[in-house]
C-alpha atoms as a PDB file:
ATOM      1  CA  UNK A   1      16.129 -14.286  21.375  1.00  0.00           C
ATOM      2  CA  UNK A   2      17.217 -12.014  19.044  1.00  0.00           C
ATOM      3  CA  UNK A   3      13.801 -10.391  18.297  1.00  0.00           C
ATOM      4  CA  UNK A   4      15.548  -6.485  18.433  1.00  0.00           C
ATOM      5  CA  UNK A   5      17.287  -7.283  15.164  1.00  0.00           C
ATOM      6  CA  UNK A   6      13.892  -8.351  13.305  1.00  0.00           C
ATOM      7  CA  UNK A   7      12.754  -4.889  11.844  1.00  0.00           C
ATOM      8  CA  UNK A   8       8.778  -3.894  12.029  1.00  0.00           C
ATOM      9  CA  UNK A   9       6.463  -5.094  10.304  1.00  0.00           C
ATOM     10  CA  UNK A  10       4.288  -3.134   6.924  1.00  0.00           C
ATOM     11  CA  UNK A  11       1.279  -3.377   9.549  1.00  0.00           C
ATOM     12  CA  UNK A  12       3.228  -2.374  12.508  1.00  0.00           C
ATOM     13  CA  UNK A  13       4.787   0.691  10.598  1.00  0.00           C
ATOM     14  CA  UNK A  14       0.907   1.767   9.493  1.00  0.00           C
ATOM     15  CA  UNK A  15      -0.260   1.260  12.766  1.00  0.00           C
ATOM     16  CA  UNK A  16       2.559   3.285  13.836  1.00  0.00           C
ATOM     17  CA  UNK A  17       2.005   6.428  11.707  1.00  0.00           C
ATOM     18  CA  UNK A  18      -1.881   5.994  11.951  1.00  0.00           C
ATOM     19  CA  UNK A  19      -1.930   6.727  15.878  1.00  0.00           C
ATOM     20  CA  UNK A  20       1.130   9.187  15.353  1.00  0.00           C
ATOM     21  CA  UNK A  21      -1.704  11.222  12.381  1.00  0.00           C
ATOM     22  CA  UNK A  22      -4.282  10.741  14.629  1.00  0.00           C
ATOM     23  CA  UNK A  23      -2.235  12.519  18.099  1.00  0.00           C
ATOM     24  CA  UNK A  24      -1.927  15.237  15.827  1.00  0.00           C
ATOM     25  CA  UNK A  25      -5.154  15.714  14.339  1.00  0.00           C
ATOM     26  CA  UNK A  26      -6.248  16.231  18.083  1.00  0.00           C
ATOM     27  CA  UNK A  27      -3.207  18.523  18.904  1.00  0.00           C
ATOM     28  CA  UNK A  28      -4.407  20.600  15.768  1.00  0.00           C
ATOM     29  CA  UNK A  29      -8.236  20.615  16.675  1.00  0.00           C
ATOM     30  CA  UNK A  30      -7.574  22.951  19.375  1.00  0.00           C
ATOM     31  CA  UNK A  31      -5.408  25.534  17.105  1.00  0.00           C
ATOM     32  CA  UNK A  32      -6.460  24.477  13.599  1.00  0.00           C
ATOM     33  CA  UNK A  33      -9.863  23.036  13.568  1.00  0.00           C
ATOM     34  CA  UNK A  34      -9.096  22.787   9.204  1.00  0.00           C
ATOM     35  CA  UNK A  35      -5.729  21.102   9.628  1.00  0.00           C
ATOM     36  CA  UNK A  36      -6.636  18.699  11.979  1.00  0.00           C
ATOM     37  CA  UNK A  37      -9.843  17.547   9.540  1.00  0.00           C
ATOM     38  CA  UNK A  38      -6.742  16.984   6.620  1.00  0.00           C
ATOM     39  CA  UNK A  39      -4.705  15.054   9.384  1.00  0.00           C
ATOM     40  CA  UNK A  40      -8.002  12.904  10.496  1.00  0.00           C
ATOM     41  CA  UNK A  41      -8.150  12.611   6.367  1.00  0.00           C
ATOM     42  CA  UNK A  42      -4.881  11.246   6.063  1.00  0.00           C
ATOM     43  CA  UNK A  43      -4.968   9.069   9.002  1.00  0.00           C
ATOM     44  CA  UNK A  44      -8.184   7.730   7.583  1.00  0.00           C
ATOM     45  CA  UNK A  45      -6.445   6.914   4.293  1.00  0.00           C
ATOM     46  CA  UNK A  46      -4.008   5.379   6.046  1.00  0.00           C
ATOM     47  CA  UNK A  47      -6.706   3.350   8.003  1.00  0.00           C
ATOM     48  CA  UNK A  48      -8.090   1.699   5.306  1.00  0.00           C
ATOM     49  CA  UNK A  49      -4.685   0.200   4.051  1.00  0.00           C
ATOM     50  CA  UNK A  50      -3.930  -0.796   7.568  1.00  0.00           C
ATOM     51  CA  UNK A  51      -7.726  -2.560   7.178  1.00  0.00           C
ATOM     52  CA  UNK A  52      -7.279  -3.740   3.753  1.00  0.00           C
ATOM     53  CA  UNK A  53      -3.531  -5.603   5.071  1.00  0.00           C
ATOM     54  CA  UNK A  54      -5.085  -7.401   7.960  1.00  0.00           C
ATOM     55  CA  UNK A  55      -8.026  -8.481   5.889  1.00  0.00           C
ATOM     56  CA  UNK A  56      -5.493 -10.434   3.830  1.00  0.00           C
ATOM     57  CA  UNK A  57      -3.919 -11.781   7.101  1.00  0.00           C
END
């Protein structure tokens, strides 16, 4: 019922900023081809704590 007032979750807010890193790695690998491979990077890192969480799950 009052589900709006719950905030996000750690794994929702990874998941979150993993698809957001990985939008703009492909924005960038049109412009930037070495940007977007440190964006893919980071969203990678980012990955593998996302993983690492949902293992424990």
């Amino acid at each position: 019922m009052f589900g709006w007032l719950k905030g996000k979750t750690e794994e929702e807010k990874l998941a979150l900023q993993y698809k957001d890193l990985l939008k703009q790695a492909y924005d960038l690998s049109t412009v930037d081809r070495a940007a977007s491979d440190l964006k893919r990077a980071e969203a990678e890192e980012v990955g593998k704590i996302l993983d690492e969480i949902r293992q424990k799950n």
